[in-house]
Structures are given as C-alpha cells and as structure tokens.
C-alpha atoms as a PDB file:
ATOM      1  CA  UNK A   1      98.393  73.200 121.061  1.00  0.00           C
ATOM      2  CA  UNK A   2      97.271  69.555 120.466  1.00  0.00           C
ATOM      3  CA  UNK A   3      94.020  69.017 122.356  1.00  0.00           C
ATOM      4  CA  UNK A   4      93.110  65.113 123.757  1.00  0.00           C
ATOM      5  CA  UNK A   5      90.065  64.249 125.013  1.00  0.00           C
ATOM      6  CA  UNK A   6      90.771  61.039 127.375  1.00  0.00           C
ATOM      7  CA  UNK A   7      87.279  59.728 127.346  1.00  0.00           C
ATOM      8  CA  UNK A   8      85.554  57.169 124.917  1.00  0.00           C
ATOM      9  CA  UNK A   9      82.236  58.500 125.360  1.00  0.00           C
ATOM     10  CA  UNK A  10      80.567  59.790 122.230  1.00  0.00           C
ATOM     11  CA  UNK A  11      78.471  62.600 123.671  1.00  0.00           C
ATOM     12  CA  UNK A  12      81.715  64.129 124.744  1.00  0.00           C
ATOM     13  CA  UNK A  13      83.111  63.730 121.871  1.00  0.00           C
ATOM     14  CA  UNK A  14      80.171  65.123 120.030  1.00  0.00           C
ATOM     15  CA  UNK A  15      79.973  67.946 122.449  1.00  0.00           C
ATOM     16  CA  UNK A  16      83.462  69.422 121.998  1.00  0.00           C
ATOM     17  CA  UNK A  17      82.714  69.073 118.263  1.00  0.00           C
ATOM     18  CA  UNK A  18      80.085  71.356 118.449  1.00  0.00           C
ATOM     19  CA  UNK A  19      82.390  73.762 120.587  1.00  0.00           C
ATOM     20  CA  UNK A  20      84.820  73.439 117.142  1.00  0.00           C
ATOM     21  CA  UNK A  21      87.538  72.194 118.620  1.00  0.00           C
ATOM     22  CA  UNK A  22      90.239  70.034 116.628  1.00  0.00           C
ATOM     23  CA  UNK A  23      90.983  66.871 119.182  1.00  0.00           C
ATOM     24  CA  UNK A  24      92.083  63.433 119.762  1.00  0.00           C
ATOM     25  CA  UNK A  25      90.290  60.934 120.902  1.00  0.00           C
ATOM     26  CA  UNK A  26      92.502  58.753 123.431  1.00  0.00           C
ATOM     27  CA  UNK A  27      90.089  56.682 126.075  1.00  0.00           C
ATOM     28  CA  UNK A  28      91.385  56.409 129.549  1.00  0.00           C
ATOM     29  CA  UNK A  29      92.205  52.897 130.343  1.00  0.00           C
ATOM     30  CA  UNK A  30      93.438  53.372 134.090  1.00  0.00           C
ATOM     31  CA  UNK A  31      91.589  51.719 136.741  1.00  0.00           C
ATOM     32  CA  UNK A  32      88.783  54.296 138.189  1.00  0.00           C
ATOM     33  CA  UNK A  33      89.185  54.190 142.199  1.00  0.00           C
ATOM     34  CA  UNK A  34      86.785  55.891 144.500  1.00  0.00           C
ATOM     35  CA  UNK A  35      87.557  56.907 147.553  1.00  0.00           C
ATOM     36  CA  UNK A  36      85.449  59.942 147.894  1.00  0.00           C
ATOM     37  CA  UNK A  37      82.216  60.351 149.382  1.00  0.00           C
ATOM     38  CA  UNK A  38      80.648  64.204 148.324  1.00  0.00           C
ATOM     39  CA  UNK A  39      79.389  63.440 144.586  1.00  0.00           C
ATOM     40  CA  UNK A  40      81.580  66.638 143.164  1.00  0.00           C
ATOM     41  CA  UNK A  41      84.646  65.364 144.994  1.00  0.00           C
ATOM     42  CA  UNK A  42      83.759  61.737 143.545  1.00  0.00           C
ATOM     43  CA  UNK A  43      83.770  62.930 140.024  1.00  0.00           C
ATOM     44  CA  UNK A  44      86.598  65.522 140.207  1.00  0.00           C
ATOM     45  CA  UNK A  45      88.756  62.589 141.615  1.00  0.00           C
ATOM     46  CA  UNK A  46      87.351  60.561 138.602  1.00  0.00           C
ATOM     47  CA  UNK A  47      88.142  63.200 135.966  1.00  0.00           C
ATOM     48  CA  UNK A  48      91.553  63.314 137.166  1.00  0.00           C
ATOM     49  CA  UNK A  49      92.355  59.868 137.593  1.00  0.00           C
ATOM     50  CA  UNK A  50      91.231  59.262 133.451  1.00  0.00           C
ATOM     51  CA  UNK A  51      93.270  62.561 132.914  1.00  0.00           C
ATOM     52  CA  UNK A  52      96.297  60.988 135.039  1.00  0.00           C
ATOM     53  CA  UNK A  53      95.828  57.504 132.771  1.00  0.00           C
ATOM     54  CA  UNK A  54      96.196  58.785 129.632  1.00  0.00           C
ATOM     55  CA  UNK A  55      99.528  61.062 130.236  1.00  0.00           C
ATOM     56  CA  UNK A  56     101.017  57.707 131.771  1.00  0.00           C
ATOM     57  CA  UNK A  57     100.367  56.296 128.618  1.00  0.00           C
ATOM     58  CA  UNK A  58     101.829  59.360 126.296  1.00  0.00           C
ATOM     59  CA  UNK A  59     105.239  58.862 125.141  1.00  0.00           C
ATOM     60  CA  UNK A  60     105.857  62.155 124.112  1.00  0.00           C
ATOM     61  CA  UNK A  61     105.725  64.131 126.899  1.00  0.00           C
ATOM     62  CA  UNK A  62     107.607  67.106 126.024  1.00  0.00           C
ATOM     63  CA  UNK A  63     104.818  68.677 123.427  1.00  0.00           C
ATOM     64  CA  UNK A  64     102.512  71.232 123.730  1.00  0.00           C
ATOM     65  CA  UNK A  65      99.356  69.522 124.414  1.00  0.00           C
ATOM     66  CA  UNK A  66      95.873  70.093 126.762  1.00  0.00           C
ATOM     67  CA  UNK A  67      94.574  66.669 127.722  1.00  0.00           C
ATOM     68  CA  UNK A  68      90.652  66.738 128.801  1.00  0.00           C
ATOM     69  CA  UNK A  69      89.244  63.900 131.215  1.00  0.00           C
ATOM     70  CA  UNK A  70      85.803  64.345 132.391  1.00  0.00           C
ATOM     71  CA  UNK A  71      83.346  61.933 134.331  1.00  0.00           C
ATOM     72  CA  UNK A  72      79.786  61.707 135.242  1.00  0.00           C
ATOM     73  CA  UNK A  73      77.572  60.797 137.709  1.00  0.00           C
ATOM     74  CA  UNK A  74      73.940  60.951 139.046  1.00  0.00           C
ATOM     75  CA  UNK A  75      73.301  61.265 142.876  1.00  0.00           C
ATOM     76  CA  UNK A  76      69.903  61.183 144.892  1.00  0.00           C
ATOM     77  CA  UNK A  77      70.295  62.010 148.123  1.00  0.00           C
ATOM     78  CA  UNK A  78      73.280  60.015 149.514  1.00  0.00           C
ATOM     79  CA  UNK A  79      73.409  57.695 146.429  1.00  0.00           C
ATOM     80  CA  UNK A  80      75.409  57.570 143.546  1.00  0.00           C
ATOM     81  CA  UNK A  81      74.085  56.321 140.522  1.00  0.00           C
ATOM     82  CA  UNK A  82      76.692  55.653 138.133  1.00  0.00           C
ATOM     83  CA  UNK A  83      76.081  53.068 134.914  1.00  0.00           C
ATOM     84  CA  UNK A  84      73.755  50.724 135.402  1.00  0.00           C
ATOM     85  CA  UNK A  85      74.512  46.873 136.242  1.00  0.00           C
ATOM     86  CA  UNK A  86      72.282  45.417 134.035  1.00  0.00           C
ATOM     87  CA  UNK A  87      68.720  46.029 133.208  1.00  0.00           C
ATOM     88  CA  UNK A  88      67.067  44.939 136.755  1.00  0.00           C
ATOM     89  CA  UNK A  89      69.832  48.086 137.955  1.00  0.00           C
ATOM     90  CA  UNK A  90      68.274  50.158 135.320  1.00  0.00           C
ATOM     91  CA  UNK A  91      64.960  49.721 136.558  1.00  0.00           C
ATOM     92  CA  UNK A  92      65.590  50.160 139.993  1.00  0.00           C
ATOM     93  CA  UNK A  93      67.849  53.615 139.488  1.00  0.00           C
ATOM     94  CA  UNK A  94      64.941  55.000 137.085  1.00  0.00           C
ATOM     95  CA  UNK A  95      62.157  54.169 139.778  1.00  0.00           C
ATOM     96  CA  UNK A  96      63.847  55.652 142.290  1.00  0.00           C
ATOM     97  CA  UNK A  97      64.044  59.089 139.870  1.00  0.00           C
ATOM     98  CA  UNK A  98      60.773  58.727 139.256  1.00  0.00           C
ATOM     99  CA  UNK A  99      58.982  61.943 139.967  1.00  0.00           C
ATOM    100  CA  UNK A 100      61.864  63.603 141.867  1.00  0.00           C
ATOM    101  CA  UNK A 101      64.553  66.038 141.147  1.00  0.00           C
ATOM    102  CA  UNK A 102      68.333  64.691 141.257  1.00  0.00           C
ATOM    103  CA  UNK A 103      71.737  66.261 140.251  1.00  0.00           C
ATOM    104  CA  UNK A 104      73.888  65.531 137.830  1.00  0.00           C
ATOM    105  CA  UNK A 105      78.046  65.987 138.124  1.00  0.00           C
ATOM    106  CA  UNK A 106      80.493  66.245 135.547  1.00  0.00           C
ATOM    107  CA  UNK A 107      84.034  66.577 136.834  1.00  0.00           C
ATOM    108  CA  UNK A 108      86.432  67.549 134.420  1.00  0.00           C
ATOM    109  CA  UNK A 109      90.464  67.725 135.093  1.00  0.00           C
ATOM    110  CA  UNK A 110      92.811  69.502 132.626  1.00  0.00           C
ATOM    111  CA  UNK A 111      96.391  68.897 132.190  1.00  0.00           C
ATOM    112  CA  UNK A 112      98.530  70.703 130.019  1.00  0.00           C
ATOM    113  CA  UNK A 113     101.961  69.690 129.116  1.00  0.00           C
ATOM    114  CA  UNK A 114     104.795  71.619 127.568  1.00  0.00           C
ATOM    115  CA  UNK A 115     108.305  71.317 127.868  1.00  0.00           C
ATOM    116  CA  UNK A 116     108.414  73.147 131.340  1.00  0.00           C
ATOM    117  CA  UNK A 117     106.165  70.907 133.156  1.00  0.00           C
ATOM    118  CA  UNK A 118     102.759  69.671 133.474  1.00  0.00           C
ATOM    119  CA  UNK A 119     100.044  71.429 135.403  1.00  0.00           C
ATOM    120  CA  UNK A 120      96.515  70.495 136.089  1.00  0.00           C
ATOM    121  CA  UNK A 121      93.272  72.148 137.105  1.00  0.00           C
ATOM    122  CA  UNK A 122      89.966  70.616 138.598  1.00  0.00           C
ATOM    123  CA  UNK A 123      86.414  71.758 138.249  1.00  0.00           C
ATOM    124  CA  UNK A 124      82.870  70.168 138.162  1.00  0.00           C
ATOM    125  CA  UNK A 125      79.533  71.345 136.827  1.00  0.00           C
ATOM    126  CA  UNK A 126      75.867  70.170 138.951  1.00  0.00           C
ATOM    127  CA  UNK A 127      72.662  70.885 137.222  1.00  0.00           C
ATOM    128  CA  UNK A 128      69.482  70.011 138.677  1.00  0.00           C
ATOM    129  CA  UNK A 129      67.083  67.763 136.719  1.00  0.00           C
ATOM    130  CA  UNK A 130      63.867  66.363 137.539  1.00  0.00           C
ATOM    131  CA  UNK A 131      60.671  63.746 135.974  1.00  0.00           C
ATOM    132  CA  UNK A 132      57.830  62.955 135.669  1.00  0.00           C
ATOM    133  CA  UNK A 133      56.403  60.613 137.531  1.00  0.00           C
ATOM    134  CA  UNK A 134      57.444  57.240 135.538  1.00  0.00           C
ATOM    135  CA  UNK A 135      55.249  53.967 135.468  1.00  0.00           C
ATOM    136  CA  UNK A 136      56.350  50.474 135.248  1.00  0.00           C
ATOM    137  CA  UNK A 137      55.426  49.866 131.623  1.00  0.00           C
ATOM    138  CA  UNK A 138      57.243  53.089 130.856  1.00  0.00           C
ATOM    139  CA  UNK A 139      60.412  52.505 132.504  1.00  0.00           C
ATOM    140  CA  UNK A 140      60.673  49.150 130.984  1.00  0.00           C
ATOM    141  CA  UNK A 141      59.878  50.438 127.312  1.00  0.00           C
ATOM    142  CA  UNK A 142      62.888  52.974 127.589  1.00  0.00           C
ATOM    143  CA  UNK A 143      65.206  49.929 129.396  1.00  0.00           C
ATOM    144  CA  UNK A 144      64.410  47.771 126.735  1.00  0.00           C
ATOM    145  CA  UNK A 145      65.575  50.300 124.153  1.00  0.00           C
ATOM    146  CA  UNK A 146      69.404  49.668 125.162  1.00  0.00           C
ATOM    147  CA  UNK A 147      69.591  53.343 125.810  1.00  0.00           C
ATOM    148  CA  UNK A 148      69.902  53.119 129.461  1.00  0.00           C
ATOM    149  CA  UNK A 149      72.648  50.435 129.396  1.00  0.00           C
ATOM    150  CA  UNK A 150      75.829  53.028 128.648  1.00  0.00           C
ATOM    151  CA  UNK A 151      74.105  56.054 130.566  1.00  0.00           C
ATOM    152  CA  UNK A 152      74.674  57.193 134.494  1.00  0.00           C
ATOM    153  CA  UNK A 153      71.557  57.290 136.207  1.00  0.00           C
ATOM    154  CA  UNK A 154      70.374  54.837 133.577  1.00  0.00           C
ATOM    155  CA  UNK A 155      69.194  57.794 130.940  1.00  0.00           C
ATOM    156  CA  UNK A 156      70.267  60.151 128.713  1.00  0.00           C
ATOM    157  CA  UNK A 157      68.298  63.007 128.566  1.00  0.00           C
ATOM    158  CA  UNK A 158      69.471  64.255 124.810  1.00  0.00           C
ATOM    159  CA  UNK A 159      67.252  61.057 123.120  1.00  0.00           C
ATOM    160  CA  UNK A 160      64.089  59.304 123.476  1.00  0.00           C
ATOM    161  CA  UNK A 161      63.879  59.504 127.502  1.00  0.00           C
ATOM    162  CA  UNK A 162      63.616  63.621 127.137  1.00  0.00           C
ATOM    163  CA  UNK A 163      59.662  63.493 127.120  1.00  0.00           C
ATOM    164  CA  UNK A 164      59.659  62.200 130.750  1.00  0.00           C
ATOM    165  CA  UNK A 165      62.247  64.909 131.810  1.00  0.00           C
ATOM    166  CA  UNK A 166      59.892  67.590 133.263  1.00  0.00           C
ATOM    167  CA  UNK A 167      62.755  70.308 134.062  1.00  0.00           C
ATOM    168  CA  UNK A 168      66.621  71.314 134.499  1.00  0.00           C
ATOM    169  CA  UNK A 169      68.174  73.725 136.187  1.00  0.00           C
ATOM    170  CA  UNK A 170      71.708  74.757 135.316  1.00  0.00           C
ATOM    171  CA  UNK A 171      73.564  73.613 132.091  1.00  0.00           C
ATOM    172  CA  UNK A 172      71.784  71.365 129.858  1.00  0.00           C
ATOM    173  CA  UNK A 173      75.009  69.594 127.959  1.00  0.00           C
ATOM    174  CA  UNK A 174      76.657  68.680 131.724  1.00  0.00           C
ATOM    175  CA  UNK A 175      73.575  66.044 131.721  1.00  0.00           C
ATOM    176  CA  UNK A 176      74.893  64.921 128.741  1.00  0.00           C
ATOM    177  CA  UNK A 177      78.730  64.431 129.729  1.00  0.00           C
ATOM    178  CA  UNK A 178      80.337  68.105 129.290  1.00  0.00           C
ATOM    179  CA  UNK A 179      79.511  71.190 130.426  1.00  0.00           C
ATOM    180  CA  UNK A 180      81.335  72.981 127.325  1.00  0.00           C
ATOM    181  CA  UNK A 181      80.379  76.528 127.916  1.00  0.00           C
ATOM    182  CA  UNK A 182      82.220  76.209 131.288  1.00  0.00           C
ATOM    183  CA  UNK A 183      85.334  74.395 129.528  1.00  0.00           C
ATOM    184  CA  UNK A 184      85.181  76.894 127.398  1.00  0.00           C
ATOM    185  CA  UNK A 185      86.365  79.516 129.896  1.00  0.00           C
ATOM    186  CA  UNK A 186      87.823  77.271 131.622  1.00  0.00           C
ATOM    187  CA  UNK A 187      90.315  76.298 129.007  1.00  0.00           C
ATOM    188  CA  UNK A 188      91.127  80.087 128.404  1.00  0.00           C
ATOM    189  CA  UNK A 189      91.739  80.772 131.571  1.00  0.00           C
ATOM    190  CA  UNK A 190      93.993  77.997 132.522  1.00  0.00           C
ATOM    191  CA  UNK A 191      96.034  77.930 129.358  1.00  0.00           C
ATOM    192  CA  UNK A 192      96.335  81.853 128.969  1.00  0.00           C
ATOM    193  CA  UNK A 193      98.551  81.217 132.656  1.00  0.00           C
END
C-alpha cells in the first residue's frame, strides 16, 4: 500500500521516518477553515480538511494507498495558539506560556483508498507541557533565532527552546507534529478493517 503524508512539515516527515515507513511527501494546498471551537475538534477538522485536499488533487484514485494529514496546535485556556504572526506574535504567545502548563493537539485524519471506496478515520493526541518561567531577554534570544517563526505556540520543543521546557505529560513526539506510536496502532487497526 502506497503511504502519503499530506503535510510539508519536516518534523512529520522526520517522525514517520523514524517509525520506517516508505512515504510520499504531497503538502496539502486546500484552504484550512475553522469553524470549530474545542481545540481537539479544531485540529481533527484541520487534519481532515489537508487529508480531504490532497485526494482532490490525486488523479489516480483507484490505487491502494493510505493518505496521512495531521495538524497542530497549542491552546491556553480558551486560546489557540497556532503559528505565530510575526515576531511581536511570537513574543506575546511565549509570554503568555511563560511559567504555565498548556496542551498541545495533533489531529491526524486517515484516508485509505482502494478500488472499493475511500474511508477515513479521525483521532487526536493532547500532551501536557509546561516552562519555566521565561524572561524578556530570553524570549527574545530564542525569537530572534527564527525558530519560533514556523512553530505553533511559537516553539519547538525538540531544539534549542527544550532547556526552558520544565515538563510533559503524555507523548513527547505529538509536541513535535505526530504522535507516531499512536499512528502506529492506529494505522493497523484501521487498515487491517
């Protein structure tokens, strides 16, 4: 079964490496359209839609294939913090992080195609994460590195911003884009059906 993974984003792409999967890389280039308001609704809606965007844009249709969209945010309290604006954004997610535990969501939507059909199943994956407290000159060292720019929540937790990550609970790689252990399963279970 051919295996696509509708999502540009290199730690995803790194992560189901590691799981040794053999996998295309085809970004989702559908509009993303919230409408949503619980953060694991928000991001299984998400998943689906880049799922959605990338069979549209198949034109084979009628092979066996498993395509993989996934999407992330960050939520405190009743906000969502998805990519940051620009660096002023940055700074004003990562101070309002700043000594306090948040959750992270990765949705993830499967869709496998064969010459019967297409089915599709939803999941997500929320792991707890908290920091340090952060100071000014801190926040603005890491923003300046660029690393923030690409990153919900403004961080990634997997590079130089891990020393002011003070503990996680739940899976470490859904903080950064995939929970992979869970696809794992959930992969075997869906397309052993």
């Amino acid at each position: 079964m051919k295996i696509i993974l509708g999502s540009a984003s290199p730690r995803r792409k790194e992560l189901l490496e590691r799981m040794g999967l053999t996998f295309e890389v085809i970004p989702s280039k559908g509009e993303e359209i919230i409408t949503k308001k619980i953060p694991s609704e928000i991001v299984t809606e998400l998943a689906q839609q880049k799922a959605r965007a990338v069979l549209r844009g198949l034109t084979e249709r009628d092979r066996d294939l498993l395509i993989i969209g996934a999407d992330t945010i960050v939520a405190y309290g009743h906000q969502i913090l998805g990519k940051p604006a620009d660096e002023e954004d940055a700074y004003r997610m990562l101070q309002t992080l700043s000594g306090k535990t948040h959750q992270v969501y990765t949705g993830v939507c499967l869709f496998r195609v064969n010459p019967d059909g297409c089915t599709e199943h939803l999941f997500y994956e929320k792991t707890d994460v908290t920091f340090y407290p952060l100071t000014d000159r801190e926040i603005w060292e890491y923003i300046r590195t660029g690393d923030s720019m690409d990153k919900a929540g403004a961080y990634g937790i997997q590079g130089i911003f891990a020393k002011y990550v003070r503990e996680i609970h739940g899976d470490y790689n859904n903080v950064v884009g995939l929970p992979i252990a869970r696809l794992y399963h959930e992969m075997n279970q869906f397309c052993s059906e």
